[in-house]
PDB file of N, CA and C in Angstrom:
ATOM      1  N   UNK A   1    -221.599 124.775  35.412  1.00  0.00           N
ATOM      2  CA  UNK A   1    -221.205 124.431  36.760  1.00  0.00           C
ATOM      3  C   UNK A   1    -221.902 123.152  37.222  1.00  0.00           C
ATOM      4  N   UNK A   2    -223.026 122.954  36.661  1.00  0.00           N
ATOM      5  CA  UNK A   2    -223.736 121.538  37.303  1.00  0.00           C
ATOM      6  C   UNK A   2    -222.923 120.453  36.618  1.00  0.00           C
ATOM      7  N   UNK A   3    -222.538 120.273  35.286  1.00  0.00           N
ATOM      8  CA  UNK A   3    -222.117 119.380  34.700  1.00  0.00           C
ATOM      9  C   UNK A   3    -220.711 118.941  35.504  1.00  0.00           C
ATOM     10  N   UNK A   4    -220.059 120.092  36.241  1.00  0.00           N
ATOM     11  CA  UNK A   4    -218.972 119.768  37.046  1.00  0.00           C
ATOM     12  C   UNK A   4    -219.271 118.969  38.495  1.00  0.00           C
ATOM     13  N   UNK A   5    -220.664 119.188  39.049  1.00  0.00           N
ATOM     14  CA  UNK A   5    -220.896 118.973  40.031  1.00  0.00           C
ATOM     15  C   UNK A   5    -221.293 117.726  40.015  1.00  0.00           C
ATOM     16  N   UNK A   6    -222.076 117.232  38.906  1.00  0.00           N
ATOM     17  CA  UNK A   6    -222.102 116.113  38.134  1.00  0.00           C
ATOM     18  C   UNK A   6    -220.879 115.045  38.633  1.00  0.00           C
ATOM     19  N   UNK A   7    -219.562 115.595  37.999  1.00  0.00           N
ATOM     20  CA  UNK A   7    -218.510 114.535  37.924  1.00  0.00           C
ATOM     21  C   UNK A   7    -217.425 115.013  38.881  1.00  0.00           C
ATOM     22  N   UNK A   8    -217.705 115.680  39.917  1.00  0.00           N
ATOM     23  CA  UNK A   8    -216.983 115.864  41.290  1.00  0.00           C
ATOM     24  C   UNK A   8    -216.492 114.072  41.608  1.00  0.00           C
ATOM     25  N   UNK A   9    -217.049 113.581  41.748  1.00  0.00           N
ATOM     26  CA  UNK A   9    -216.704 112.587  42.225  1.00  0.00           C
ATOM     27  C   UNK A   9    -215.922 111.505  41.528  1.00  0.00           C
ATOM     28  N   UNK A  10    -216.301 111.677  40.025  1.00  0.00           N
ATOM     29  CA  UNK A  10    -214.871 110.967  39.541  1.00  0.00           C
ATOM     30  C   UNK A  10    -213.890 111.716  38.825  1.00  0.00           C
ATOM     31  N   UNK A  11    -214.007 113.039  39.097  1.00  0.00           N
ATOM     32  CA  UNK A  11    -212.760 113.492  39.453  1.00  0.00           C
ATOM     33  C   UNK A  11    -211.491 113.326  40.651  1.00  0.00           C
ATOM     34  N   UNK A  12    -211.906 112.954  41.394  1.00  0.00           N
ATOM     35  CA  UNK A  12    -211.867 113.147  42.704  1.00  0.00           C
ATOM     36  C   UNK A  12    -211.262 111.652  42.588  1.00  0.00           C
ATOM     37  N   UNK A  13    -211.769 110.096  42.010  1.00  0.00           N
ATOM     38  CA  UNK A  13    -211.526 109.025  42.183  1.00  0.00           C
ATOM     39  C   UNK A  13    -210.749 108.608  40.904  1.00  0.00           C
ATOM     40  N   UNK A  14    -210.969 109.470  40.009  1.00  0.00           N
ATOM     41  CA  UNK A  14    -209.854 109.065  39.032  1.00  0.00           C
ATOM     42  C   UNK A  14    -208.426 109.946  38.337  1.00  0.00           C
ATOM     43  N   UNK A  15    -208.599 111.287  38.786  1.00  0.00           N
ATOM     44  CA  UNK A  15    -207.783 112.507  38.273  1.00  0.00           C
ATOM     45  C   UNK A  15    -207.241 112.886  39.393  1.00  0.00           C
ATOM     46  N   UNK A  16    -206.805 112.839  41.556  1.00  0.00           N
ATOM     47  CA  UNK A  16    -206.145 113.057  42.102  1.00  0.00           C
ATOM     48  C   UNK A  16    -207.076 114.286  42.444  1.00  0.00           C
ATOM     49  N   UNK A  17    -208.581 114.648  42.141  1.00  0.00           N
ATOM     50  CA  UNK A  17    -208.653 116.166  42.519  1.00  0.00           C
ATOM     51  C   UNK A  17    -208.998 116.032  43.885  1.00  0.00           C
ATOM     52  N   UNK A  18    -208.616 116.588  44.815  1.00  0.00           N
ATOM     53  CA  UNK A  18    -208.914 117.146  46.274  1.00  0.00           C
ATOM     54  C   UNK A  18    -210.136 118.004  46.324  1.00  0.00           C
ATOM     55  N   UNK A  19    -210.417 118.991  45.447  1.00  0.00           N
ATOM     56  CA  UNK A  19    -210.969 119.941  45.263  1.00  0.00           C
ATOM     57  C   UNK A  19    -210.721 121.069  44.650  1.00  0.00           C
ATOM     58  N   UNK A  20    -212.003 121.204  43.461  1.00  0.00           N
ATOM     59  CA  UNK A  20    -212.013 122.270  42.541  1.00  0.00           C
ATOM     60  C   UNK A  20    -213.318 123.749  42.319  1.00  0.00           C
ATOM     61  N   UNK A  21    -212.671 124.509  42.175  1.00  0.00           N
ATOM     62  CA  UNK A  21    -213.761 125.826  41.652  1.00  0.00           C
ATOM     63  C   UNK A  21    -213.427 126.579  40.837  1.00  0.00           C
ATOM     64  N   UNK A  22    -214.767 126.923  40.665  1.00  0.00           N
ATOM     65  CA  UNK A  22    -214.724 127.570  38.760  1.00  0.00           C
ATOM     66  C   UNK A  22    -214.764 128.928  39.556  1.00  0.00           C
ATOM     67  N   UNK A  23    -213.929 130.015  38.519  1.00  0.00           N
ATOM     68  CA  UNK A  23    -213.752 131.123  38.731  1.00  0.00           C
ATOM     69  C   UNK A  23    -213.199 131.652  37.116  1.00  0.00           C
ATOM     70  N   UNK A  24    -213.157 133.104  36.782  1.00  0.00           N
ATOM     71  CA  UNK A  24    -213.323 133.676  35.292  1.00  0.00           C
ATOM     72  C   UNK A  24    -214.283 134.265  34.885  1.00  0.00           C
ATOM     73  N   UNK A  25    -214.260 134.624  33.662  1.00  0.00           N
ATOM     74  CA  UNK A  25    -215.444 135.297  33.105  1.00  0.00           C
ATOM     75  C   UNK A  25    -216.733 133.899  33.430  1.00  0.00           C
ATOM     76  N   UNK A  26    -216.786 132.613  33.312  1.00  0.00           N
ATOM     77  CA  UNK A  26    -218.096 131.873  33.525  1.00  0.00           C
ATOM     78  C   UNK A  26    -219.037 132.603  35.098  1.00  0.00           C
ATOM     79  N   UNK A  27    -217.925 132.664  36.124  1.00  0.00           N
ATOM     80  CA  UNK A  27    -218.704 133.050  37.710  1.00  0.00           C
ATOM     81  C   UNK A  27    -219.185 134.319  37.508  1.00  0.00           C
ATOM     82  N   UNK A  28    -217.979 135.250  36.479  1.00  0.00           N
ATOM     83  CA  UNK A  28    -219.013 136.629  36.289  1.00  0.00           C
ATOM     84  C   UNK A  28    -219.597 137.107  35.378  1.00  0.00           C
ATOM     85  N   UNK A  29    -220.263 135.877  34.864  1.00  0.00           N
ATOM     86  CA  UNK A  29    -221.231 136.191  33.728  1.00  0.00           C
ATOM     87  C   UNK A  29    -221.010 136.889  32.902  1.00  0.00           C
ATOM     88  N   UNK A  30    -219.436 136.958  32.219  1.00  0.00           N
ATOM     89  CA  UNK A  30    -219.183 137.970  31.097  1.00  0.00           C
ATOM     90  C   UNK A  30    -218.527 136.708  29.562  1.00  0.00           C
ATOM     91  N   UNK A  31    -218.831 135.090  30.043  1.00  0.00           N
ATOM     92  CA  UNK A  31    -217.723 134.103  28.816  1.00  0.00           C
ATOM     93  C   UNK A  31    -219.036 134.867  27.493  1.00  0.00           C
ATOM     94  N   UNK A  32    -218.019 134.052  26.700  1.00  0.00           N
ATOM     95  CA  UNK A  32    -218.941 134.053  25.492  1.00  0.00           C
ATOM     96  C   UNK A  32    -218.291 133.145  24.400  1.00  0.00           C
ATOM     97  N   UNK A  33    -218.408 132.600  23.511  1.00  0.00           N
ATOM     98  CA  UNK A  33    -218.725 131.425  22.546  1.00  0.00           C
ATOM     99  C   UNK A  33    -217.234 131.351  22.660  1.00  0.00           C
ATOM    100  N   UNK A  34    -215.865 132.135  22.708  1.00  0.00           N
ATOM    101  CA  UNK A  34    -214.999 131.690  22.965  1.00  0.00           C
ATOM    102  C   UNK A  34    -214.400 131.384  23.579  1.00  0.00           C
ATOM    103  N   UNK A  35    -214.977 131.787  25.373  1.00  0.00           N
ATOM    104  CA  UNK A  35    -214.536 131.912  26.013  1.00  0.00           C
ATOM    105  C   UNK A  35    -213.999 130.258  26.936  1.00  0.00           C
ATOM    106  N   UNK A  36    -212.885 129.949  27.737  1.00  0.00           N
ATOM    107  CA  UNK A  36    -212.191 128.771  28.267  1.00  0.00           C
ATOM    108  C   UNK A  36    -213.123 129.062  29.560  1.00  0.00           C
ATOM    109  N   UNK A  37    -212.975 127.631  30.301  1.00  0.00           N
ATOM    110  CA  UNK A  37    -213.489 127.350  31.459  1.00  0.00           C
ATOM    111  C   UNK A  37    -212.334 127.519  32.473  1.00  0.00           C
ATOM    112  N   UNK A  38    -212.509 128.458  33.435  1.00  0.00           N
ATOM    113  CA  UNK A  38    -211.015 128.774  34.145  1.00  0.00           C
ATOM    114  C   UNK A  38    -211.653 127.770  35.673  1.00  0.00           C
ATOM    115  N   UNK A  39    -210.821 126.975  36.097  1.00  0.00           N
ATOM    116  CA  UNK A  39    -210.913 125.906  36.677  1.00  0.00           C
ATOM    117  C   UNK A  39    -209.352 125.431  38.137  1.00  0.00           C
ATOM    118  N   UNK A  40    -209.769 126.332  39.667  1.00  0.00           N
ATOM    119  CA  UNK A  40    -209.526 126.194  40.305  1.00  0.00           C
ATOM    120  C   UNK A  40    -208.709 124.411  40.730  1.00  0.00           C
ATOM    121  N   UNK A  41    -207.733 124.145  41.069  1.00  0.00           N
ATOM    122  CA  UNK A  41    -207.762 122.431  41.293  1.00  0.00           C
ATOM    123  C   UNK A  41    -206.919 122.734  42.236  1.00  0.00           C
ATOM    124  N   UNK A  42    -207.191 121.920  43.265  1.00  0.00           N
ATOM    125  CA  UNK A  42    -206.364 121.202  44.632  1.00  0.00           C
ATOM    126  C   UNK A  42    -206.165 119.960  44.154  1.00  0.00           C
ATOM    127  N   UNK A  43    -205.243 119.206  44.123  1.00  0.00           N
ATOM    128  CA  UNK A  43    -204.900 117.901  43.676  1.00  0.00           C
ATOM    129  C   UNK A  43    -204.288 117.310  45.079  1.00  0.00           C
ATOM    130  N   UNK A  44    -204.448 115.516  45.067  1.00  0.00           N
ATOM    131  CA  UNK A  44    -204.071 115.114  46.186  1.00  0.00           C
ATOM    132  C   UNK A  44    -201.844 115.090  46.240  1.00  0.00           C
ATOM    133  N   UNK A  45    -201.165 115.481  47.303  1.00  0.00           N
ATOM    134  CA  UNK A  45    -200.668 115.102  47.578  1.00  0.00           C
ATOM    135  C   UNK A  45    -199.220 114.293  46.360  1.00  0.00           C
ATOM    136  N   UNK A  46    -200.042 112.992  45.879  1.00  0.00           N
ATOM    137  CA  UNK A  46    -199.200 112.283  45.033  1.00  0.00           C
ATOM    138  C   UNK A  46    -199.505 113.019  43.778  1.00  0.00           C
ATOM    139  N   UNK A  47    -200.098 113.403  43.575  1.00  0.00           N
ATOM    140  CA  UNK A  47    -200.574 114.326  42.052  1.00  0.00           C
ATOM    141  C   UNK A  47    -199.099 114.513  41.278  1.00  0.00           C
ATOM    142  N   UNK A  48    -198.881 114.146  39.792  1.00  0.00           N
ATOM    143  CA  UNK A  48    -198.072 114.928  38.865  1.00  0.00           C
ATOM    144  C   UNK A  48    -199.084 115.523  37.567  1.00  0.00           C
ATOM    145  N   UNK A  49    -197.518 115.974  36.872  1.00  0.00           N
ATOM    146  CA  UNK A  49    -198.357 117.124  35.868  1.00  0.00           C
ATOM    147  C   UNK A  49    -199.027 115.877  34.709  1.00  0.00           C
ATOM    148  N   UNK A  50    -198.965 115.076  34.637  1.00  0.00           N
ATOM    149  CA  UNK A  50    -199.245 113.529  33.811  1.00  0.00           C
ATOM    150  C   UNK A  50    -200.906 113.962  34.075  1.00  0.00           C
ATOM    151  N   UNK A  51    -201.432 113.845  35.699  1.00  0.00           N
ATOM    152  CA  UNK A  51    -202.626 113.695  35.966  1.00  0.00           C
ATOM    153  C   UNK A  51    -203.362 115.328  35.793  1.00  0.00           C
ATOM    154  N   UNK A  52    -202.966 116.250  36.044  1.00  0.00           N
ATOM    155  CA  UNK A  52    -203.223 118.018  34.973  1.00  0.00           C
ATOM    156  C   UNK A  52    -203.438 117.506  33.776  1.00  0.00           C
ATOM    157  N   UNK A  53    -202.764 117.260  33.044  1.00  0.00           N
ATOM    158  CA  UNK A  53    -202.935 117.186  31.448  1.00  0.00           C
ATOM    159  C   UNK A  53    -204.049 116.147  31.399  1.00  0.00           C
ATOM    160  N   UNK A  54    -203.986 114.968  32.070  1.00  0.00           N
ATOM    161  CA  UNK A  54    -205.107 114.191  31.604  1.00  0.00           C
ATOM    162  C   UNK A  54    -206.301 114.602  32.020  1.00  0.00           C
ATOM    163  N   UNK A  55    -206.333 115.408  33.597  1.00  0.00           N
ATOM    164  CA  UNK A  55    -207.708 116.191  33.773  1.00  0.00           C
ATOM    165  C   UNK A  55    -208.485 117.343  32.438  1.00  0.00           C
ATOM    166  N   UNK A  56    -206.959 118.080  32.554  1.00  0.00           N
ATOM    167  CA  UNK A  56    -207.843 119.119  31.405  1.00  0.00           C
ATOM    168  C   UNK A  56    -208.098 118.419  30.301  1.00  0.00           C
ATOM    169  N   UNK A  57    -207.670 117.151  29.700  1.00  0.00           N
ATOM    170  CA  UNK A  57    -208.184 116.781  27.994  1.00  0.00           C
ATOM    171  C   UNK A  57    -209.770 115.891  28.672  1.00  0.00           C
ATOM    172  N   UNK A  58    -209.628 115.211  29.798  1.00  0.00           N
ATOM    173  CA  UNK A  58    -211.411 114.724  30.317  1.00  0.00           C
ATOM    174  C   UNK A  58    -212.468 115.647  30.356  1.00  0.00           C
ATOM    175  N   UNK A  59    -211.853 116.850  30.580  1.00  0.00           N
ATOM    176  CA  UNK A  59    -212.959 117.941  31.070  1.00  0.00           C
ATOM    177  C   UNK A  59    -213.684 118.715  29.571  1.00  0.00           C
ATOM    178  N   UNK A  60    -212.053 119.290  29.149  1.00  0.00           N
ATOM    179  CA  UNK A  60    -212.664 119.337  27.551  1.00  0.00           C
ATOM    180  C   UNK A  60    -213.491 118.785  26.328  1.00  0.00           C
ATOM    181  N   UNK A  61    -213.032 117.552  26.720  1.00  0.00           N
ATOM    182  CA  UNK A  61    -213.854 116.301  25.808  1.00  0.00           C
ATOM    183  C   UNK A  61    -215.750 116.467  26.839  1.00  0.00           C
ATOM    184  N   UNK A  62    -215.853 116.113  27.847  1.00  0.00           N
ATOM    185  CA  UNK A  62    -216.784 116.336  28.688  1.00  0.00           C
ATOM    186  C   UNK A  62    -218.010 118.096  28.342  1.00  0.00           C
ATOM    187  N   UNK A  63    -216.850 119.026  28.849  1.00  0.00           N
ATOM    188  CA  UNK A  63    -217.694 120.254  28.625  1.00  0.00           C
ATOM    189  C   UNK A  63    -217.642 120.950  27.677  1.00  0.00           C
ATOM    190  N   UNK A  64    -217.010 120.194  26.336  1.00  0.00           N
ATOM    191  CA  UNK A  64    -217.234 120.376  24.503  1.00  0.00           C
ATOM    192  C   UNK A  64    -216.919 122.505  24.725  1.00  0.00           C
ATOM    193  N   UNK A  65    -216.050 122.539  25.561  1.00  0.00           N
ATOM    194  CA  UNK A  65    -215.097 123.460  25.112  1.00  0.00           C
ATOM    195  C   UNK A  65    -213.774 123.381  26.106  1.00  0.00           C
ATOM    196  N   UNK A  66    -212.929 124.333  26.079  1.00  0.00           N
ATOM    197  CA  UNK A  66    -211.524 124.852  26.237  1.00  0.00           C
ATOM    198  C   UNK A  66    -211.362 124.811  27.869  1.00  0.00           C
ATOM    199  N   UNK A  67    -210.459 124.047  28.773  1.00  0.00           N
ATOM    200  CA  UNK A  67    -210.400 124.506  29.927  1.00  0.00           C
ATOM    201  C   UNK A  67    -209.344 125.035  30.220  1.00  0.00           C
ATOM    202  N   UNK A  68    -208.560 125.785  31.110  1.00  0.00           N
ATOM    203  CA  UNK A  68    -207.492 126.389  31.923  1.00  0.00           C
ATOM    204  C   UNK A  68    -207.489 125.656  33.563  1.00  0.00           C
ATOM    205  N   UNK A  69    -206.701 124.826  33.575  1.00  0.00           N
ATOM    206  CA  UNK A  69    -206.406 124.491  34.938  1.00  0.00           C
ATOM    207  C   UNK A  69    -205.435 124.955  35.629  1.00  0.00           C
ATOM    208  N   UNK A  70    -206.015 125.643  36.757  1.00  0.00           N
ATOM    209  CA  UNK A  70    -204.819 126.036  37.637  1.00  0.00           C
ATOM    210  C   UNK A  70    -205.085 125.610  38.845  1.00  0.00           C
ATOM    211  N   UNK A  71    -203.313 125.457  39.760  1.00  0.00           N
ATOM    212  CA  UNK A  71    -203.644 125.331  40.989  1.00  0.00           C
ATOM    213  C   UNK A  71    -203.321 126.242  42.000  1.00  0.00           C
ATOM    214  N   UNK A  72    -203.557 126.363  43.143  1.00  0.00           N
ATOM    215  CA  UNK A  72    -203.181 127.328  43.961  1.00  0.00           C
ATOM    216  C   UNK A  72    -201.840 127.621  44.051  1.00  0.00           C
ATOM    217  N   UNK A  73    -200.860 126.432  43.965  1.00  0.00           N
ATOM    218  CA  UNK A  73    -199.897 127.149  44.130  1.00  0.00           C
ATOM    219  C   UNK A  73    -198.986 127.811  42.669  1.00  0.00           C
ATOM    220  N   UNK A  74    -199.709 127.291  41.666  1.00  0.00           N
ATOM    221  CA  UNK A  74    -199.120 127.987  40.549  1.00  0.00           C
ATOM    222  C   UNK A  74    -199.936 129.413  40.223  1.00  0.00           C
ATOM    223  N   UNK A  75    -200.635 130.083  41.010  1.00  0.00           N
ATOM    224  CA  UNK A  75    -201.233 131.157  40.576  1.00  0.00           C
ATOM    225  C   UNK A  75    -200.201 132.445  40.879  1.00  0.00           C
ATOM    226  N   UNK A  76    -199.848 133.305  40.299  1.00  0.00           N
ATOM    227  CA  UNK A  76    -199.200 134.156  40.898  1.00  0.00           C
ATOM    228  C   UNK A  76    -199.290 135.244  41.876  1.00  0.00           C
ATOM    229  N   UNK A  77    -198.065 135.845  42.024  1.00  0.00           N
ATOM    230  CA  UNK A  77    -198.310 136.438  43.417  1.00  0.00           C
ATOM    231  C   UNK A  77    -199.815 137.908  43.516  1.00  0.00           C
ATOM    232  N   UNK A  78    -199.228 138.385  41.972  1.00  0.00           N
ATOM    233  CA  UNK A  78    -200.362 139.857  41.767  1.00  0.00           C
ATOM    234  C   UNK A  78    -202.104 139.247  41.633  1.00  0.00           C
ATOM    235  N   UNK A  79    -202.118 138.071  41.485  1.00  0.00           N
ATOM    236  CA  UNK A  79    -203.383 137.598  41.119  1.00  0.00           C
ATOM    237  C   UNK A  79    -204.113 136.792  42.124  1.00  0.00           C
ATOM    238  N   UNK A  80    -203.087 136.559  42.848  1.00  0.00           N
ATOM    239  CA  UNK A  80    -203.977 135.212  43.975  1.00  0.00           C
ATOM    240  C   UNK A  80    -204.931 135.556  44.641  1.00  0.00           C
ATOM    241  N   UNK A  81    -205.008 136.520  45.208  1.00  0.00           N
ATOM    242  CA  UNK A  81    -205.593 137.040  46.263  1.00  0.00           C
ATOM    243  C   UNK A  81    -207.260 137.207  45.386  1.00  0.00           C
ATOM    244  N   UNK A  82    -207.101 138.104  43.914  1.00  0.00           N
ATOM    245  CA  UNK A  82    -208.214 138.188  43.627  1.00  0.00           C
ATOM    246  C   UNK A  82    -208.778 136.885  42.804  1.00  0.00           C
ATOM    247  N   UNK A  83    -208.354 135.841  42.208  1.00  0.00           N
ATOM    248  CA  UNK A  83    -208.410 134.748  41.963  1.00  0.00           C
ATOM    249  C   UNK A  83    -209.527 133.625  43.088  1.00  0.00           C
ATOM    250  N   UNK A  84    -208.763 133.802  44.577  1.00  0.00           N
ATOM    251  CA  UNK A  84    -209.402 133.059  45.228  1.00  0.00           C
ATOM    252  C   UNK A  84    -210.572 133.501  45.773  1.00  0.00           C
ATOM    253  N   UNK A  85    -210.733 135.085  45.419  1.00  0.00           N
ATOM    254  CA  UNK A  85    -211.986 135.484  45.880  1.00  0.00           C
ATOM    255  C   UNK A  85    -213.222 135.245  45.397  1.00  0.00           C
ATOM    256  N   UNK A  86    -212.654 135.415  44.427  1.00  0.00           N
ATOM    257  CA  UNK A  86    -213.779 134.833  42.726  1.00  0.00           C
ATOM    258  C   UNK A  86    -214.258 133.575  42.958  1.00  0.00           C
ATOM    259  N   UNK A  87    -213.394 132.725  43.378  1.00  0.00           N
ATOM    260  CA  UNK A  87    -213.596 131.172  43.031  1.00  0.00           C
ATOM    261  C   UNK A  87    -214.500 130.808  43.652  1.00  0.00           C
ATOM    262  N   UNK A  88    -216.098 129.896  42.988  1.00  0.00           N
ATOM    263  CA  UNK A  88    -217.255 129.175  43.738  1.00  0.00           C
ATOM    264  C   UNK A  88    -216.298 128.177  43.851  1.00  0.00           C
ATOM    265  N   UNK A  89    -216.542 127.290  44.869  1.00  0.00           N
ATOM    266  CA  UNK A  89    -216.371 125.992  44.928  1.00  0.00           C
ATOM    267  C   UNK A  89    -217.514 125.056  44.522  1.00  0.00           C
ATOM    268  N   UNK A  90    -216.972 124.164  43.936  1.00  0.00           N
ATOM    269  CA  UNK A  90    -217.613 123.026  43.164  1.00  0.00           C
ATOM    270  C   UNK A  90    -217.900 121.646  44.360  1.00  0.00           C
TER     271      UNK A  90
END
């Protein structure tokens, strides 16, 4: 989570993020050597899926494993609720 907090800001100036939080097995202390980085994103406005794909291959290359990006509005309906509860913000 620090390494994210780290590059909040050029996320933010080069990937469209508005704002992101980590939520998954990392917030409840259950990942393990295989586990993906599940990764909350608000994107600005002009955002396409061009700038998703290029976030998750920066982040991967960056936190030398697997991420899952989602955004709020692609989360589904049975999951959202407990999804956003989970989520620290970054």
């Amino acid at each position: 989570m620090q390494k994210l907090k780290a590059l909040k800001s050029e996320l933010q100036a080069h990937y469209k993020v508005r704002e992101l939080g980590l939520f998954g097995s990392f917030v409840r202390g259950e990942q393990h050597e295989a586990s993906d980085i599940d990764i909350l994103v608000d994107f600005t406005d002009d955002a396409s899926f061009f700038d998703l794909v290029r976030l998750a291959d920066f982040l991967e290359e960056q936190l030398q494993r697997r991420v899952d990006i989602v955004t709020k509005d692609s989360l589904r309906v049975e999951l959202r609720e407990s999804v956003l509860r989970e989520t620290v913000a970054i």
